[in-house]
C-alpha atoms as a PDB file:
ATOM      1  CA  UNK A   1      45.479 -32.825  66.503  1.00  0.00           C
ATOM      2  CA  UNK A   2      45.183 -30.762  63.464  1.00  0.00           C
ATOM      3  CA  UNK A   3      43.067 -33.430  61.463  1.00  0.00           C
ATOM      4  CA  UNK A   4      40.452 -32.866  64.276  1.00  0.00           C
ATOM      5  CA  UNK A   5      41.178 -28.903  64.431  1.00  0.00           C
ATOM      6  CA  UNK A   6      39.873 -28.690  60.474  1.00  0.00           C
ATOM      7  CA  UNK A   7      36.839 -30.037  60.943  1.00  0.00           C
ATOM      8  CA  UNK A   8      36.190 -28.393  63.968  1.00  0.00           C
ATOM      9  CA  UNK A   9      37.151 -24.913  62.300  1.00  0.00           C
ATOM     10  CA  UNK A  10      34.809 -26.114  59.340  1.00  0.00           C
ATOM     11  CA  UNK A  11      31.531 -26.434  61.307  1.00  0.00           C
ATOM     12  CA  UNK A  12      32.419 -23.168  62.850  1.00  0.00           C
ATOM     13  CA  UNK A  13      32.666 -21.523  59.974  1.00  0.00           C
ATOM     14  CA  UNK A  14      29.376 -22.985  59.077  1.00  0.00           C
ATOM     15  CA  UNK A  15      27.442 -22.507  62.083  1.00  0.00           C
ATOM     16  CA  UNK A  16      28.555 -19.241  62.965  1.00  0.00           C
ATOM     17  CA  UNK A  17      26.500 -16.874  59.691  1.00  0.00           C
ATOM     18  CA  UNK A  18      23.695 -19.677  60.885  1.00  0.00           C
ATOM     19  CA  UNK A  19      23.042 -18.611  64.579  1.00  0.00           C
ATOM     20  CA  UNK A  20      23.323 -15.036  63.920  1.00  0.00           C
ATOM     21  CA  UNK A  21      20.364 -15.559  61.578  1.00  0.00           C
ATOM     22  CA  UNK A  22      18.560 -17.656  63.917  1.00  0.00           C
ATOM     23  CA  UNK A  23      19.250 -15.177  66.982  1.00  0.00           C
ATOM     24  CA  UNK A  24      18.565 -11.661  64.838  1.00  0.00           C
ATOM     25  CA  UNK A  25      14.802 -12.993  63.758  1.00  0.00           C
ATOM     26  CA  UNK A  26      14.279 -14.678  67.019  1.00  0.00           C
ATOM     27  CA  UNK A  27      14.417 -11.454  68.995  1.00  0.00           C
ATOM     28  CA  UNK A  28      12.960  -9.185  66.013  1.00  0.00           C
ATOM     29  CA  UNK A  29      10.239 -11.584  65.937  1.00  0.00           C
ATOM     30  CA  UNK A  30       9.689 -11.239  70.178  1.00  0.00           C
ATOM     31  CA  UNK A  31       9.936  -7.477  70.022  1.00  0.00           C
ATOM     32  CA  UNK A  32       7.733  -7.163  66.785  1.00  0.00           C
ATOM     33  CA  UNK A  33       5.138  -9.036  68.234  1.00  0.00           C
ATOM     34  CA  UNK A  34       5.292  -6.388  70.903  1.00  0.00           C
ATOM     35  CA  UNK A  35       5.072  -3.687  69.222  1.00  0.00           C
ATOM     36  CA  UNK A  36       2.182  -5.107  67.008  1.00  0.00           C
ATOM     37  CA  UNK A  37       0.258  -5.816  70.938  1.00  0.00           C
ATOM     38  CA  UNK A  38       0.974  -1.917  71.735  1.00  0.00           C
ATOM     39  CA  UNK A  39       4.393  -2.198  73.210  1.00  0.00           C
ATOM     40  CA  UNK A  40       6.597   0.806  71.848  1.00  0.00           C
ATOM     41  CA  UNK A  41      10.028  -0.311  74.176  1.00  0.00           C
ATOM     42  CA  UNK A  42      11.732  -2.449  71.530  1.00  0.00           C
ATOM     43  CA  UNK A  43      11.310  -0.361  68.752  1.00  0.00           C
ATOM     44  CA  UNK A  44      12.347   3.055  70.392  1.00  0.00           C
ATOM     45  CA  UNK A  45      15.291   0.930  71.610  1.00  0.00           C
ATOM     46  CA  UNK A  46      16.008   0.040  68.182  1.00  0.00           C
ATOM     47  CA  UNK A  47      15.720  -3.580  68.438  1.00  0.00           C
ATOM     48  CA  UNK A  48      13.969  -4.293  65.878  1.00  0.00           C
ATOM     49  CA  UNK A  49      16.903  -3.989  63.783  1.00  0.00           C
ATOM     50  CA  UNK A  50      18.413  -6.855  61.816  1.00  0.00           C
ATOM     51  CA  UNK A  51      21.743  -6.062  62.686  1.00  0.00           C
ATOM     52  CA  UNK A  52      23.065  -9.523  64.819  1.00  0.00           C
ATOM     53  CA  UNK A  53      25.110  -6.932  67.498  1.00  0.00           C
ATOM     54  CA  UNK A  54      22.163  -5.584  68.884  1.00  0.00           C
ATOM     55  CA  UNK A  55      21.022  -9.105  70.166  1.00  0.00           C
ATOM     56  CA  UNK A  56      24.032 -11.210  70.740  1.00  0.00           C
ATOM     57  CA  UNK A  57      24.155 -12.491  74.281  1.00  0.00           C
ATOM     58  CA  UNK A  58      28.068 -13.586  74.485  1.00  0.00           C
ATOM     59  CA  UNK A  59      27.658 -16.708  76.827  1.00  0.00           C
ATOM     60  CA  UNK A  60      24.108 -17.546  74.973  1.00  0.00           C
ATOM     61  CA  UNK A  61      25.562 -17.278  71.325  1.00  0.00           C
ATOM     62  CA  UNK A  62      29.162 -19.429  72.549  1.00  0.00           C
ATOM     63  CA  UNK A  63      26.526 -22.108  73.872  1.00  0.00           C
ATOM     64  CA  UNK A  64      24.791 -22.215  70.682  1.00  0.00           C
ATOM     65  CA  UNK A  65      28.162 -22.730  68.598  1.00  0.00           C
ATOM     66  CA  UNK A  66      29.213 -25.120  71.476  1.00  0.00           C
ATOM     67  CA  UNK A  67      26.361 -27.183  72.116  1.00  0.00           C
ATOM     68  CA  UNK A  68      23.869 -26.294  69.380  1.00  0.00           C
ATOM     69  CA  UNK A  69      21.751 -24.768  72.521  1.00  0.00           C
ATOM     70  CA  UNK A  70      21.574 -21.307  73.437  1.00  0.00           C
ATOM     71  CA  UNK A  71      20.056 -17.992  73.790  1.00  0.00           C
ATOM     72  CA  UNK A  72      19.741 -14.374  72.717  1.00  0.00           C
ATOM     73  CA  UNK A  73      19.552 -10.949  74.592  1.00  0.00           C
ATOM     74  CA  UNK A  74      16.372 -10.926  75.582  1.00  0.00           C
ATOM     75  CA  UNK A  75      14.466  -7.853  73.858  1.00  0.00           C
ATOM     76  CA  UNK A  76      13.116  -5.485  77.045  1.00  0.00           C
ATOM     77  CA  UNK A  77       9.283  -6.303  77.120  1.00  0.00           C
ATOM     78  CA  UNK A  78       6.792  -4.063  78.740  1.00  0.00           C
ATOM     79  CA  UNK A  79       3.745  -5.721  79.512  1.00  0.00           C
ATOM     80  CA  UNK A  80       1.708  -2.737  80.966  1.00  0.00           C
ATOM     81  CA  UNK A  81       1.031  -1.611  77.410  1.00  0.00           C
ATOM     82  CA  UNK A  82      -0.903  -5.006  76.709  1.00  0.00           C
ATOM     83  CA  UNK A  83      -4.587  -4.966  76.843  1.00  0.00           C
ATOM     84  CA  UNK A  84      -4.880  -8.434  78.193  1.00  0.00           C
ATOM     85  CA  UNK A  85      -0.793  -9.003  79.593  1.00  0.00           C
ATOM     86  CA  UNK A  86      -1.089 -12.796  80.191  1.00  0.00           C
ATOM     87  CA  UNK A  87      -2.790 -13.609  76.453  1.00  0.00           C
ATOM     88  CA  UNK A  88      -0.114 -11.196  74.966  1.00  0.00           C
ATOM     89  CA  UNK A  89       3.127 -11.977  77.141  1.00  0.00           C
ATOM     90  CA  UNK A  90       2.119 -15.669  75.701  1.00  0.00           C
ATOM     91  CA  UNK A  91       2.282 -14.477  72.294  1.00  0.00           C
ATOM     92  CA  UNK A  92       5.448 -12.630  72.198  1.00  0.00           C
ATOM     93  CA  UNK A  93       7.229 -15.145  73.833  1.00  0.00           C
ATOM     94  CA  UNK A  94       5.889 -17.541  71.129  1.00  0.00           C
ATOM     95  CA  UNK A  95       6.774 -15.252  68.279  1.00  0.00           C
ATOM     96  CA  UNK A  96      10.520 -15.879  68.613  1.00  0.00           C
ATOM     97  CA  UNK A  97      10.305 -20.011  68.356  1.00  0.00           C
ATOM     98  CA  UNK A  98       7.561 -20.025  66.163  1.00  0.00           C
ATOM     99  CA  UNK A  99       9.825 -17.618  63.582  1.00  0.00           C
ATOM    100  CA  UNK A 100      13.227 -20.136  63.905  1.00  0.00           C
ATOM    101  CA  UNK A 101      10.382 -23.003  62.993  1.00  0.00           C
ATOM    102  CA  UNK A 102       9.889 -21.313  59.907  1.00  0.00           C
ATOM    103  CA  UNK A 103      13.265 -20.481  59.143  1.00  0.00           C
ATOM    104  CA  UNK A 104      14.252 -24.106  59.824  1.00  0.00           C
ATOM    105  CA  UNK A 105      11.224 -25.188  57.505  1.00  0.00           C
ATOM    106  CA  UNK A 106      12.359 -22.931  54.867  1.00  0.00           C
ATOM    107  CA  UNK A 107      15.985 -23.830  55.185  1.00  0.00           C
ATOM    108  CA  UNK A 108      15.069 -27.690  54.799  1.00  0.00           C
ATOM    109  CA  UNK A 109      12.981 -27.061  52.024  1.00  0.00           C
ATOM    110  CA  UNK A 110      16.125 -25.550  50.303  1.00  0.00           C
ATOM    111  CA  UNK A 111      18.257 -28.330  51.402  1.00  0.00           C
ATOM    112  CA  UNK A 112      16.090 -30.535  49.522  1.00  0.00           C
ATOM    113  CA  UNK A 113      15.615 -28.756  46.422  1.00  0.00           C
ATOM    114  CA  UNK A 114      19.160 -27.589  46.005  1.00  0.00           C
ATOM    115  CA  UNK A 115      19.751 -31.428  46.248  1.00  0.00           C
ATOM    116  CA  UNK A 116      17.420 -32.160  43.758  1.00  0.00           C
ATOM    117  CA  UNK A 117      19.419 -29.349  41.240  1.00  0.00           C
ATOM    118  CA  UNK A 118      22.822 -31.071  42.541  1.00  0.00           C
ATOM    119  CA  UNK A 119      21.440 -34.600  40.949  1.00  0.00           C
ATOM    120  CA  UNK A 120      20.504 -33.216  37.619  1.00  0.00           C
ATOM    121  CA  UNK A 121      23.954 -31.571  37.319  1.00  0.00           C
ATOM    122  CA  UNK A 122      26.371 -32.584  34.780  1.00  0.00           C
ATOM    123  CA  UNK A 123      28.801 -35.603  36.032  1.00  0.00           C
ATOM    124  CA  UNK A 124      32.143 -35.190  35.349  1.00  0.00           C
ATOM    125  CA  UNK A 125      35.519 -36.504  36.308  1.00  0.00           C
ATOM    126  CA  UNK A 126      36.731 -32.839  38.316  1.00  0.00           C
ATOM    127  CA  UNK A 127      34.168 -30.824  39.846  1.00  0.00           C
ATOM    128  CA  UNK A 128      32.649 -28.059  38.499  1.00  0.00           C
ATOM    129  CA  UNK A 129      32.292 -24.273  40.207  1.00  0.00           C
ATOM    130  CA  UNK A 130      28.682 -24.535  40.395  1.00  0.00           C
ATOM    131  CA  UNK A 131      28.987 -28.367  41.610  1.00  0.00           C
ATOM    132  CA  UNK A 132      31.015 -26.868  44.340  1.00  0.00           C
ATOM    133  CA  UNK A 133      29.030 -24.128  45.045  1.00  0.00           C
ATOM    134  CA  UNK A 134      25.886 -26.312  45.140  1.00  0.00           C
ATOM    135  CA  UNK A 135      27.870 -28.646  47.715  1.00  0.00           C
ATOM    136  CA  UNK A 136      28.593 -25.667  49.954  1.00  0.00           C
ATOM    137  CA  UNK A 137      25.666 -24.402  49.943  1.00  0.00           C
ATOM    138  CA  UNK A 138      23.379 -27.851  50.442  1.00  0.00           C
ATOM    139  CA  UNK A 139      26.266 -28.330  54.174  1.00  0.00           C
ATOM    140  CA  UNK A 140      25.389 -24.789  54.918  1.00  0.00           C
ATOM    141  CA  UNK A 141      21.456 -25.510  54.895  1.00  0.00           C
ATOM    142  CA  UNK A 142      21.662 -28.536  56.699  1.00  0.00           C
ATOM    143  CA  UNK A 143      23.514 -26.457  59.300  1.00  0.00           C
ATOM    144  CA  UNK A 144      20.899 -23.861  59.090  1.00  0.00           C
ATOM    145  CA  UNK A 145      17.734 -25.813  59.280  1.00  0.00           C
ATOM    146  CA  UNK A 146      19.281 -27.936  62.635  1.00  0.00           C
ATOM    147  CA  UNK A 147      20.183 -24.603  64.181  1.00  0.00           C
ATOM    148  CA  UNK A 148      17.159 -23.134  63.627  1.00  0.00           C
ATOM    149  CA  UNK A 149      15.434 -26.358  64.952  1.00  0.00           C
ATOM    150  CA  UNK A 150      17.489 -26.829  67.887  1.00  0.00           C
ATOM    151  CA  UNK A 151      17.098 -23.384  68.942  1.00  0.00           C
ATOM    152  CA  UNK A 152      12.918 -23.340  68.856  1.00  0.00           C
ATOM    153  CA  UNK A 153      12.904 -26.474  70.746  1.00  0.00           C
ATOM    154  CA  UNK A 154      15.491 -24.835  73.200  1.00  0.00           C
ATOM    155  CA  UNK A 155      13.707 -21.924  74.156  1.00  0.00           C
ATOM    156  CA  UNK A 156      10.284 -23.993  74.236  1.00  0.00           C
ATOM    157  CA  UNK A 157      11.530 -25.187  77.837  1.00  0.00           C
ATOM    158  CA  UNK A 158       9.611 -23.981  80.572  1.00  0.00           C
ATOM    159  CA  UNK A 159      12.761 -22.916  82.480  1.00  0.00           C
ATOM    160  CA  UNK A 160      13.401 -19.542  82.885  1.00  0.00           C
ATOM    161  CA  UNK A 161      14.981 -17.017  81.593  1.00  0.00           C
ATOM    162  CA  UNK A 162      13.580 -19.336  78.103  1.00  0.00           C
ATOM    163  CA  UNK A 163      10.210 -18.323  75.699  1.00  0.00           C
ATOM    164  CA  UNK A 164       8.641 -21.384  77.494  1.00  0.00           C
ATOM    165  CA  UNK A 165       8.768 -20.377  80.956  1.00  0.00           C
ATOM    166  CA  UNK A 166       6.456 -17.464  79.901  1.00  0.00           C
ATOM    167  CA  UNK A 167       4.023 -19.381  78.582  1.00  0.00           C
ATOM    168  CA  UNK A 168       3.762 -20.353  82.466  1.00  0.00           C
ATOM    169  CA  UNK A 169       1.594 -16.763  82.473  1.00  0.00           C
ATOM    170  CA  UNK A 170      -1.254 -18.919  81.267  1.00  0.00           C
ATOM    171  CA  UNK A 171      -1.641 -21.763  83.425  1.00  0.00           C
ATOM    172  CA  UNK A 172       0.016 -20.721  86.770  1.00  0.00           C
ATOM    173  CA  UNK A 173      -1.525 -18.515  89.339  1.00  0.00           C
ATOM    174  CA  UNK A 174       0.486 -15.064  89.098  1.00  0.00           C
ATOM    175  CA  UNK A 175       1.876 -15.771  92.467  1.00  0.00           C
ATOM    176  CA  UNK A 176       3.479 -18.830  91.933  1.00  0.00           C
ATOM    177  CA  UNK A 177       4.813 -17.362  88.700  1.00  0.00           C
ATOM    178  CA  UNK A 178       6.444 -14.883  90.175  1.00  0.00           C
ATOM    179  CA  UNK A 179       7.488 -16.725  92.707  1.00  0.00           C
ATOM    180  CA  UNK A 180       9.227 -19.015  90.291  1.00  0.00           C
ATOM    181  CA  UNK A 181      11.004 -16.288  88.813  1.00  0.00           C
ATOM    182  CA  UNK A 182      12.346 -14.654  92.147  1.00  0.00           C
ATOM    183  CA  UNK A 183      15.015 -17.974  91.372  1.00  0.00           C
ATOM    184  CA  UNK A 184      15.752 -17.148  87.552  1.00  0.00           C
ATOM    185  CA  UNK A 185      19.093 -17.046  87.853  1.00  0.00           C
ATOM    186  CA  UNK A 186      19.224 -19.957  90.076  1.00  0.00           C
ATOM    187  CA  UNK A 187      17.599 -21.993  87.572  1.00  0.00           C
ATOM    188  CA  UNK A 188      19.230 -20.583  84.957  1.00  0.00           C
ATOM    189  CA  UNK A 189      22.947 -21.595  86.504  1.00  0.00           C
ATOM    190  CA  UNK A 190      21.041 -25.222  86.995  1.00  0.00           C
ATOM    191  CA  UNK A 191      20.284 -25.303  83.211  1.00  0.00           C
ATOM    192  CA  UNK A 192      23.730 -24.486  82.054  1.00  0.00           C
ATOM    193  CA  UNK A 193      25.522 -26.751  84.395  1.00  0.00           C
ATOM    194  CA  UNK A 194      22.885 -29.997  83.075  1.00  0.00           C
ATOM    195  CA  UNK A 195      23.840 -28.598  79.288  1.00  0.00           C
ATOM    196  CA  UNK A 196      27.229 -29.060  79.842  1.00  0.00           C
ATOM    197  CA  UNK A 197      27.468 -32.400  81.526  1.00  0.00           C
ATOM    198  CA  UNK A 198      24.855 -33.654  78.718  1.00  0.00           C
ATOM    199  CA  UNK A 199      21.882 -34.425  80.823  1.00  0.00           C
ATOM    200  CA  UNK A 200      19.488 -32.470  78.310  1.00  0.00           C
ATOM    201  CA  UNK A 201      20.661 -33.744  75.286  1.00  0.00           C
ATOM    202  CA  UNK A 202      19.110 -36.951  74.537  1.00  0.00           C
ATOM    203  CA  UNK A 203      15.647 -35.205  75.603  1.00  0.00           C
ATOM    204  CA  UNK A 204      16.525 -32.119  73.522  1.00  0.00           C
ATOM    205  CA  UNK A 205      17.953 -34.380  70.551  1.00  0.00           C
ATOM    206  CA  UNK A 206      14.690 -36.316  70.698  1.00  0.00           C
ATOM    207  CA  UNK A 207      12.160 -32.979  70.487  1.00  0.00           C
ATOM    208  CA  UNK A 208      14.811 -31.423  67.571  1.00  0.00           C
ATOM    209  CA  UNK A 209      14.676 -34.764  65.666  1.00  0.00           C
ATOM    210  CA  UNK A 210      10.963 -35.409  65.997  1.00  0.00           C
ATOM    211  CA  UNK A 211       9.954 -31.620  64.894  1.00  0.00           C
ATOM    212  CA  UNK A 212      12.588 -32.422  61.957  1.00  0.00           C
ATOM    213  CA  UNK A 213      11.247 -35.479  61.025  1.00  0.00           C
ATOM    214  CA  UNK A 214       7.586 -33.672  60.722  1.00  0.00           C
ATOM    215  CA  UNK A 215       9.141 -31.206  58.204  1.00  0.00           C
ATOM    216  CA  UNK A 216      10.944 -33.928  56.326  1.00  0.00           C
ATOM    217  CA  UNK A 217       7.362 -35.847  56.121  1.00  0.00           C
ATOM    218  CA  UNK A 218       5.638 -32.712  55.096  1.00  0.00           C
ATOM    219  CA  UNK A 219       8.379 -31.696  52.384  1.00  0.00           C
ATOM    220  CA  UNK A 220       8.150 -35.347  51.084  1.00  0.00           C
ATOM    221  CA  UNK A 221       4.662 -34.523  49.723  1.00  0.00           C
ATOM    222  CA  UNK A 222       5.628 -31.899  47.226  1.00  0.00           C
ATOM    223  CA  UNK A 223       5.826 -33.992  44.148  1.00  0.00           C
ATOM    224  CA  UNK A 224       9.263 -33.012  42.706  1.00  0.00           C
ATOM    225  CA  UNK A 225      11.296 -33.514  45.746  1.00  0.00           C
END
């Protein structure tokens, strides 16, 4: 039992400083975007703040430590501030995925440099601080980047409450959008209960490993790495 607790307690320790990252700029990013498009409510909320409390959603953060899947607190968007709603609800929902694309992007491109420092590092028969340090910090960006990745690809899903299912805005009438989200919380129970028993995790593993393998592809260009 305890040889599976340490590993367990490991990736915990791991993930945890990851999706608090990965939430934080997510919901900045949605209520930036706002305010950028004319919409004041975030900011004089103070959610455009960097500090992880102000967006934590309990059962969305224990989901993402769980199941590598989850969700923020969604920042409070008013769309009657945007010149064109539709165009602009569209874009702020996008700004949070787009932003943990980056961050993944960046956090791979770390991963692979700070292995390409770990090769050139002196070999010797104990290891070094800065060997160890190096090794701790190359687990804790492969965390990063897959957190970061799973999380875009998570909130991409057209299924409410998610970014996706406001991107609906743009290709459904307005009264079978809103019609749609009379049931949010129906659907939203739905989605949990197919997380848990695993149904959306070969389709989600497959999106998360395909946008990965594009960044890999793109990283293996730069000539030193």
């Amino acid at each position: 039992m305890l040889s599976n607790f340490v590993p367990q307690l490991i990736s915990l320790l791991f993930s945890l400083p990851c999706v608090l990252i990965a939430i934080t700029f997510h919901e900045v990013a949605h209520g930036y975007a706002a305010y950028r498009l004319g919409d004041p409510t975030a900011a004089s909320l103070g959610r455009l703040t960097l500090n992880p409390l102000k967006h934590l959603d309990p059962l969305g953060t224990l989901c993402m430590l769980l199941f590598r899947f989850g969700w923020a607190r969604p920042v409070p968007i008013n769309s009657r501030y945007f010149k064109k709603p539709r165009r602009d609800m569209a874009i702020v929902a996008l700004a949070g995925p787009l932003t943990n694309i980056g961050l993944a992007f960046l956090g791979m491109l770390l991963y692979h440099i700070a292995g390409a420092v770990s090769s050139i590092l002196p070999q010797t028969g104990g290891r070094s601080f800065g060997a160890t340090a190096m090794g701790l910090l190359i687990v804790f960006l492969s965390y990063f980047f897959q957190l970061n990745a799973s999380f875009a690809i998570f909130n991409l899903l057209p299924i409410p409450p998610l970014d996706g299912s406001r991107l609906l805005t743009l290709i459904l009438p307005p009264k079978w959008y809103f019609k749609i989200m009379e049931y949010e919380r129906w659907i939203a129970l739905g989605m949990l209960v197919l997380l848990y028993i695993g149904v959306l995790d070969g389709p989600l593993s497959f999106l998360v490993n395909g946008l990965l393998s594009a960044m890999d592809w793109i990283i293996s260009l730069i000539p030193f790495l």
